[in-house]
Protein backbone atom coordinates (compact mmCIF):
# COMPACT_ATOMS: atom_id res chain seq x y z
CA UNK A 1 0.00 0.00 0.00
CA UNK A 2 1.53 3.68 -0.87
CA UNK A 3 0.43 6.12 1.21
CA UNK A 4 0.82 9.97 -0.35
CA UNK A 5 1.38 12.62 2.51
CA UNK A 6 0.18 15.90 1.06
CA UNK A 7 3.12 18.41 0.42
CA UNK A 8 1.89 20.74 2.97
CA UNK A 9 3.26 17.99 5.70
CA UNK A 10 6.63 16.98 4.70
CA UNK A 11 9.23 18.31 5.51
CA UNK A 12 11.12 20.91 4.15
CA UNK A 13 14.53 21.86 5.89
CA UNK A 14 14.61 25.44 4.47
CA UNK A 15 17.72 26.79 6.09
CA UNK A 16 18.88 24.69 8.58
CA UNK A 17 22.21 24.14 8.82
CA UNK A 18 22.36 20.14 9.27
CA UNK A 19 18.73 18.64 8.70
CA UNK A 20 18.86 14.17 9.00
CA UNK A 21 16.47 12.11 9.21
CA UNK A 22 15.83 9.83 12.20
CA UNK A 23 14.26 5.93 11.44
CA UNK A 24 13.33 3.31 13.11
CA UNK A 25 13.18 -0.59 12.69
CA UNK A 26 14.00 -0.64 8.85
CA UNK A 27 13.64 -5.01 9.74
CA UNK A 28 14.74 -5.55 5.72
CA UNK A 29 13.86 -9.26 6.35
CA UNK A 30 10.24 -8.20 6.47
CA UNK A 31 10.49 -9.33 2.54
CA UNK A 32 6.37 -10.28 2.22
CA UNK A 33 5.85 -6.46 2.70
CA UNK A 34 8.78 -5.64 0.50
CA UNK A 35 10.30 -3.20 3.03
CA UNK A 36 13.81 -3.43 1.10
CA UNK A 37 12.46 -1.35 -1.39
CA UNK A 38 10.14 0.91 1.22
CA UNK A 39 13.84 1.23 2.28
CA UNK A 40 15.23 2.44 -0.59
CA UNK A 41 12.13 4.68 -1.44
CA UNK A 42 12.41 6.38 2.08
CA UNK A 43 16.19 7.04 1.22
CA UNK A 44 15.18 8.51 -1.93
CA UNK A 45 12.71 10.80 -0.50
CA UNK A 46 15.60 12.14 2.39
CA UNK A 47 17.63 12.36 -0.87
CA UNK A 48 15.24 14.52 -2.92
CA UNK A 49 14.60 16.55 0.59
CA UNK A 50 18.66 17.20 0.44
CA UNK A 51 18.76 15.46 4.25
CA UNK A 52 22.42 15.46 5.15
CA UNK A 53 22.31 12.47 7.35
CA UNK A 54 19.94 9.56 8.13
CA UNK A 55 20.32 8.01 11.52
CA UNK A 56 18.99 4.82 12.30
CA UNK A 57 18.32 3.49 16.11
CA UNK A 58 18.51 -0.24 15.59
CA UNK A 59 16.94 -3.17 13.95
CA UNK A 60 17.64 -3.00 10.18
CA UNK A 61 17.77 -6.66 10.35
CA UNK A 62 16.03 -9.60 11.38
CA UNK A 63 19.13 -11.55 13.02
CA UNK A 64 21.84 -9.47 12.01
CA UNK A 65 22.55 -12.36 9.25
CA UNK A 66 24.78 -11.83 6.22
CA UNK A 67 22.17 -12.21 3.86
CA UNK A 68 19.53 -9.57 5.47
CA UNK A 69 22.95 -7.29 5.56
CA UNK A 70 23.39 -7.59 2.41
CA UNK A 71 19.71 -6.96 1.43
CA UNK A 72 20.24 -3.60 3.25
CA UNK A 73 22.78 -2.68 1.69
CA UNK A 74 21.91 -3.30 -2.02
CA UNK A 75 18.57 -1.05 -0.75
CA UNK A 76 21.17 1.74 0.16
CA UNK A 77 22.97 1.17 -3.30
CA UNK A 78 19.67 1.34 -4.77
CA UNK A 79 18.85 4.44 -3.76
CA UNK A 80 20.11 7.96 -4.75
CA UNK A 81 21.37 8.92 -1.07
CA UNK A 82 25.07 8.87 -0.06
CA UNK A 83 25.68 5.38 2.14
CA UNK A 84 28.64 7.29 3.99
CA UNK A 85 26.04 9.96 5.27
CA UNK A 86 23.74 6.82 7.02
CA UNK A 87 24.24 5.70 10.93
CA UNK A 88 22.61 3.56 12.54
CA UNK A 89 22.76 2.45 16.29
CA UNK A 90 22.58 -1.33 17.09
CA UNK A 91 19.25 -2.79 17.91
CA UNK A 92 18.56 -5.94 19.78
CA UNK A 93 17.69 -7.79 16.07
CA UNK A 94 21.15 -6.34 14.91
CA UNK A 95 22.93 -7.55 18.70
CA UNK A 96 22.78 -11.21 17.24
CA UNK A 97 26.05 -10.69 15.24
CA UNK A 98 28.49 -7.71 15.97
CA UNK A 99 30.79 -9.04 13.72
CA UNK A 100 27.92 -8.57 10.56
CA UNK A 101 27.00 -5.05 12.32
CA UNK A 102 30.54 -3.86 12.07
CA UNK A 103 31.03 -5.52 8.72
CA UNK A 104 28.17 -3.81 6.60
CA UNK A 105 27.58 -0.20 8.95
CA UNK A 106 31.02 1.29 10.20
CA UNK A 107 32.20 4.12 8.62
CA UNK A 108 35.47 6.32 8.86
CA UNK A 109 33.73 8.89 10.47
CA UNK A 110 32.42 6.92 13.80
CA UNK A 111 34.42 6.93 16.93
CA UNK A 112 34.70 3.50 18.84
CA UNK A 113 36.25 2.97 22.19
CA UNK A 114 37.60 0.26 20.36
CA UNK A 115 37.92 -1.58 16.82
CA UNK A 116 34.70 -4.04 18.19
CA UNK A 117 33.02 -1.78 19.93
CA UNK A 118 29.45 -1.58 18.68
CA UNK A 119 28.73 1.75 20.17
CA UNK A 120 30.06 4.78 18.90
CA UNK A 121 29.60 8.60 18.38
CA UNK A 122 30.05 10.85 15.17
CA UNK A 123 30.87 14.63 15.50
CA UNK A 124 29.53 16.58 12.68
CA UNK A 125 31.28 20.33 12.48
CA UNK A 126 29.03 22.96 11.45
CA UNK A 127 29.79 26.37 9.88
CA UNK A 128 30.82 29.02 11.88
CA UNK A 129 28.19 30.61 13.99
CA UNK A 130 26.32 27.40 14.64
CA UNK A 131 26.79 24.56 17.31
CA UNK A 132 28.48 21.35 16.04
CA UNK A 133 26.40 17.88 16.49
CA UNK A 134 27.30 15.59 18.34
CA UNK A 135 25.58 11.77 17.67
CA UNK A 136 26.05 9.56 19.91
CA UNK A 137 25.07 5.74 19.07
CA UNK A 138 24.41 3.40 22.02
CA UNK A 139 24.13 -0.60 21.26
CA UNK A 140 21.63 -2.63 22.69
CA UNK A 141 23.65 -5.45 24.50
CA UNK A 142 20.87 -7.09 25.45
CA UNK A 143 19.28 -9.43 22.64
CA UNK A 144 16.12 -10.74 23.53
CA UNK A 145 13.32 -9.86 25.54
CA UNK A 146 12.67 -9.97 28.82
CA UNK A 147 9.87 -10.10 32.04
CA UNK A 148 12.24 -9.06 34.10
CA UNK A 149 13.79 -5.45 35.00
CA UNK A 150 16.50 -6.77 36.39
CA UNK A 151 18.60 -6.80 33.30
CA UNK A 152 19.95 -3.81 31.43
CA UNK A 153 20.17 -3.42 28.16
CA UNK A 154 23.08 -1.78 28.35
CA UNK A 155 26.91 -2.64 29.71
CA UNK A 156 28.36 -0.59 32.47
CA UNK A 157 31.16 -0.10 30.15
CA UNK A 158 28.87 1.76 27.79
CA UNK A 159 27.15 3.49 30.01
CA UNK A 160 30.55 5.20 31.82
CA UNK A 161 31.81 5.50 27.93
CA UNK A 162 28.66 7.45 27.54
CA UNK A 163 28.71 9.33 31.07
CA UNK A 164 32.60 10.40 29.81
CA UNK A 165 31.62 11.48 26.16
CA UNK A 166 28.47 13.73 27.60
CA UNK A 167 30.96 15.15 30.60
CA UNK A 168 33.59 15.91 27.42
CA UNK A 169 31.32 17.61 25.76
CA UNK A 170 28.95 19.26 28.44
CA UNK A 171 29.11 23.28 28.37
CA UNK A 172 30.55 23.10 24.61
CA UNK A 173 27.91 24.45 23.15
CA UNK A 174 27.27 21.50 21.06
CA UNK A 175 23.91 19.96 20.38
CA UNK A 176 23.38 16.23 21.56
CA UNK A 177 21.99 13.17 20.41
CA UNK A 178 21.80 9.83 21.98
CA UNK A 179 20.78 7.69 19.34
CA UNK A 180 19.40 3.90 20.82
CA UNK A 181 17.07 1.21 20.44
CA UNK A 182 16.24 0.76 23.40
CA UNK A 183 15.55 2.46 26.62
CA UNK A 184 18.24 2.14 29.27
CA UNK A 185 16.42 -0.21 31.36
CA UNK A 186 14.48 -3.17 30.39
CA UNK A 187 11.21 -3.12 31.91
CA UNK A 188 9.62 -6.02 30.60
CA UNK A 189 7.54 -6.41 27.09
């Protein structure tokens, strides 16, 4: 089903500075609704909208499999929007292979604690007389579900790696994103 939104509700960026998208759940291996190619119209609409950055917070796969990786991918390639301008966070779908993750979504530009690391940030410098962005990408570390709030979703490593980045960075007159899947805590279904 294609749903039109009227021009009078999309978005136009006008003159922002740094306009990106923010998406959700692209799940690729959702193939009997065809959302590879939902995936690559969405990126051509960000494309025709002149977005400078789309940022993902988790789950463009299924499993995190080579095959739904590369069925992402080939979507990106698809599409007319630049592949290096497209970060995404790791959801729990994603969490079931790091080594895939890393494989088919790191970029030069993101900043890992280390060469593994599935969390990472991505400063973007602005022109003078604006604030630079900051984006930082938390990764779900916990895969599956669960009825219990006793587990986090997230390592303490991460979370002091995050509590250092925002102390870096606090009073710098910098915008911030935290970019995750997933809220801090798991509370349950």
């Amino acid at each position: 089903m294609l749903i039109i939104i009227p021009e009078s509700k999309t978005l136009n960026a006008g003159d922002s500075y740094y306009s990106f998208a923010s998406v959700s759940d692209v799940h690729v291996n959702y193939t009997d609704y065809g959302a590879a190619q939902k995936w690559t119209n969405a990126l051509n609409l960000f494309a025709q909208k002149k977005l400078d950055s789309v940022i993902i917070s988790g789950d463009m796969t299924g499993s995190g499999s080579m095959s739904e990786y590369q069925s992402y991918i080939a979507a990106i390639e698809a599409s007319n929007f630049p592949a290096d301008k497209i970060f995404e966070a790791r959801g729990n779908h994603d969490s079931q292979n790091n080594a895939m993750f890393l494989r088919f979504t790191s970029s030069d530009l993101e900043k890992r604690p280390n060469s593994t690391s599935p969390y990472f940030y991505v400063l973007v410098e602005s022109p003078d007389g604006h604030k630079d962005n900051l984006f930082i990408f938390l990764a779900q570390e916990l895969s599956n579900a669960s009825n219990t709030n006793l587990q986090d979703n997230f390592s303490d490593n991460q979370m002091n790696w995050l509590e250092s980045l925002l102390e870096q960075y606090a009073g710098t007159d910098t915008n911030i994103f935290i970019v995750e899947h997933a809220v801090i805590r798991n509370f349950g279904p």
